[in-house]
Protein backbone atom coordinates (compact mmCIF):
# COMPACT_ATOMS: atom_id res chain seq x y z
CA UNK A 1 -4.57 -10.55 -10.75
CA UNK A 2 -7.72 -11.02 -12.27
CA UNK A 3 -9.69 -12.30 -9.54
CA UNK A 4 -11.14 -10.21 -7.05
CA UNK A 5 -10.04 -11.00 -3.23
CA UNK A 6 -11.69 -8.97 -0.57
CA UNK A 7 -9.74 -9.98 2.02
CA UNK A 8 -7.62 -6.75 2.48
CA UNK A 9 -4.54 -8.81 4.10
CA UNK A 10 -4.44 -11.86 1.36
CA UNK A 11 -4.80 -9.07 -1.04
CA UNK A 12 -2.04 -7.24 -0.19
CA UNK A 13 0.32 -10.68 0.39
CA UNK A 14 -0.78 -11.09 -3.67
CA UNK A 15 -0.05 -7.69 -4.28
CA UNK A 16 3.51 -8.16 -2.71
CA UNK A 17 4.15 -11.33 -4.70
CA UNK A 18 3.30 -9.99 -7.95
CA UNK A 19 5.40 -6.69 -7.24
CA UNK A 20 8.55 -9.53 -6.74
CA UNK A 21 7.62 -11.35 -9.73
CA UNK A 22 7.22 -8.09 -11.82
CA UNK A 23 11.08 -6.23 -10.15
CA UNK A 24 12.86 -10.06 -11.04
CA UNK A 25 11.50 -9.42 -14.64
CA UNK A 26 13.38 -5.97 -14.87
CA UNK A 27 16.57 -5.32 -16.61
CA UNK A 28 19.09 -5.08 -13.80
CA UNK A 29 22.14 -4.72 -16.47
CA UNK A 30 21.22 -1.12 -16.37
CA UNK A 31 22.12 0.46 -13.51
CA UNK A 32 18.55 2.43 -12.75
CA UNK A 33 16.82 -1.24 -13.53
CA UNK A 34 18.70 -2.22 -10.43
CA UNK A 35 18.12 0.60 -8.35
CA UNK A 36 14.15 0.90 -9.13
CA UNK A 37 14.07 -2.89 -8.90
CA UNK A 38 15.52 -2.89 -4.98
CA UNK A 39 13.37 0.16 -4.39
CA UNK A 40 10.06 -1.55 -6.23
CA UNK A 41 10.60 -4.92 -3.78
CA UNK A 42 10.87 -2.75 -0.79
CA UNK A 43 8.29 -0.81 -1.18
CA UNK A 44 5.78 -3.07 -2.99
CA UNK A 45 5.98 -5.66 0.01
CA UNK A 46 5.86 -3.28 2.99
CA UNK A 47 2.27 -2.81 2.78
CA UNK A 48 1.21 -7.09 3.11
CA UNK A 49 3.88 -6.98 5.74
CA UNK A 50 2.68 -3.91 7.69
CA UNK A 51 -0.90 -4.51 7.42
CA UNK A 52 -0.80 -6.70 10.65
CA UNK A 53 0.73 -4.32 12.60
CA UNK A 54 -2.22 -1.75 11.75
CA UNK A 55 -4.42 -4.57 12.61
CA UNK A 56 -2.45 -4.99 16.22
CA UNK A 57 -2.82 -1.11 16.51
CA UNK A 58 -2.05 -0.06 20.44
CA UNK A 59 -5.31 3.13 19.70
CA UNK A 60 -6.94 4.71 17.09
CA UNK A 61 -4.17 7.16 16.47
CA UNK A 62 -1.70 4.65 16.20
CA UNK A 63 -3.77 2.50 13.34
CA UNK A 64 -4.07 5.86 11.40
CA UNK A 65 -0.55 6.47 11.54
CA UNK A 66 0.27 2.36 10.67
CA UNK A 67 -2.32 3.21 7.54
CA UNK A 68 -0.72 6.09 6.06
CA UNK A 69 2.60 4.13 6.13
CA UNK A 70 1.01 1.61 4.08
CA UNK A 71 -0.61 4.29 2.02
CA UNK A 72 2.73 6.03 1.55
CA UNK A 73 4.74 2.57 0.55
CA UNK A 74 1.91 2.15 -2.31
CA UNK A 75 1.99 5.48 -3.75
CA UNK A 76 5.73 5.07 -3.69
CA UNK A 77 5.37 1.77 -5.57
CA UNK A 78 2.86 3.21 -7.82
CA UNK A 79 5.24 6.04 -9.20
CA UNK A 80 7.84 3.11 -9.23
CA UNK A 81 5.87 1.01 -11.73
CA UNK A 82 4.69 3.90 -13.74
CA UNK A 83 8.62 5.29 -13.78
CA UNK A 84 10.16 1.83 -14.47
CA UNK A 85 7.05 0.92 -17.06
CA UNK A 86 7.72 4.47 -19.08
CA UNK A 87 11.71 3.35 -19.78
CA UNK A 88 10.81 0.07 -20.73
CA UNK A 89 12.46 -1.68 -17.39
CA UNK A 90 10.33 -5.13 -17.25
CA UNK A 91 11.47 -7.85 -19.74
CA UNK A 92 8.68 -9.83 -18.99
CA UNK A 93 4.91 -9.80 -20.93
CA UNK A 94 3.30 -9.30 -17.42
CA UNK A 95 1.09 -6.51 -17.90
CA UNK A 96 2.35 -4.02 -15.71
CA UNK A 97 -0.88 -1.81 -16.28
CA UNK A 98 -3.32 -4.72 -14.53
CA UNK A 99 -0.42 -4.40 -11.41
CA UNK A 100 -0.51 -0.43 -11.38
CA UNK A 101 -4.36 -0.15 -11.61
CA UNK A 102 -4.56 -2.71 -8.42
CA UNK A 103 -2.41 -0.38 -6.57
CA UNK A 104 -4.64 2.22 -7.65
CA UNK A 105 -7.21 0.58 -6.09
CA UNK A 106 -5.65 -0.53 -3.02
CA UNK A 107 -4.58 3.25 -2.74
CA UNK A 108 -8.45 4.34 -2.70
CA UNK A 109 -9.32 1.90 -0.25
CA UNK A 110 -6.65 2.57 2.63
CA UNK A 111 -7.15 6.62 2.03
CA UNK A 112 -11.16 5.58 2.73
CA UNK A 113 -10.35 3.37 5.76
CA UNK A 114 -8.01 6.50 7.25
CA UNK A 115 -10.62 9.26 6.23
CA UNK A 116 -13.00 6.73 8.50
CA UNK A 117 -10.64 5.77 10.90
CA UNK A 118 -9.72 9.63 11.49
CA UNK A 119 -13.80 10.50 11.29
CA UNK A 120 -14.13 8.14 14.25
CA UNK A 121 -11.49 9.72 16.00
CA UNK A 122 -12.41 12.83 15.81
CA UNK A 123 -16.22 11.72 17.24
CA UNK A 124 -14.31 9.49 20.09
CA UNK A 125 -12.70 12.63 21.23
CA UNK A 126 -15.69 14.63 20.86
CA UNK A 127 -18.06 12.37 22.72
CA UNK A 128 -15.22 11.74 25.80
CA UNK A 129 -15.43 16.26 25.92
CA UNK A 130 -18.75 15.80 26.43
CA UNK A 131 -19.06 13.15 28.86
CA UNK A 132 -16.39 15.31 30.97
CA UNK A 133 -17.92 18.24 30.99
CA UNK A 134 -21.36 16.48 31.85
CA UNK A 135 -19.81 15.26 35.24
C-alpha cells in the first residue's frame, strides 16, 4: 500500500484485497475474531464492488445515494480495523495502521465527491427553476 494509485476504482479493488488479506490474518479461534473477520470482508470489499454501479448511476441523485453506500461500508470497515486492531485480532505483521489511514483517505475523498456531486445538484435544480419560470 505504499504506492499511490489515482485511479479511484483500481484503488478501491487494492483496498478490497488488502482488507481480505488483513481478516485471513485474524484469530478466528476466538469467537469475536470470527465475527469481525466476516463483517471486515463484507464490508471492506463492498466499496471496489459498488463503485461501478455509482459509475452506471441512472441521475445525479441516484450516484449520491450509490456514494454514501460506499462511504458508509468504509467507515464501517474503518471502526472494524480500529476495533479488531485495539484487541490484538490480526496475527499477521501487516501494518494495520498503513490499511486504516488509506481508508481514511478514501473516506475524505468520496465525502468530497458527494459534497460536489450534491453541490451540482442542487445548481441543476436551480438552473431547470429558472429556465421554467423564464418560459
Amino acid at each position: 500500500m505504499k504506492r499511490k494509485i489515482y485511479d479511484l476504482e483500481d484503488r478501491l479493488i487494492n483496498f478490497g484485497v488488502t482488507i481480505i488479506e488483513a481478516a485471513e490474518s485474524m484469530n478466528i479461534k476466538r469467537y469475536v475474531g470470527l465475527h469481525l473477520s466476516k463483517q471486515l470482508i463484507r464490508s471492506g470489499t463492498s466499496p471496489g464492488i459498488h463503485y461501478g454501479e455509482a459509475q452506471a448511476a441512472e441521475s445525479r441523485k441516484d450516484f449520491v445515494h450509490k456514494m454514501k453506500i460506499i462511504l458508509k461500508e468504509l467507515r464501517e470497515t474503518r471502526g472494524n480495523l480500529k476495533m479488531s486492531n485495539r484487541v490484538k485480532l490480526f496475527q499477521s505483521r501487516q501494518n494495520i495502521d498503513d490499511i486504516i489511514a488509506e481508508c481514511s483517505e478514501l473516506i475524505a475523498i468520496f465525502v468530497k465527491s458527494i459534497q460536489t456531486a450534491e453541490r451540482s445538484r442542487i445548481n441543476d435544480k436551480q438552473k431547470n427553476k429558472l429556465s421554467k419560470t423564464d418560459k
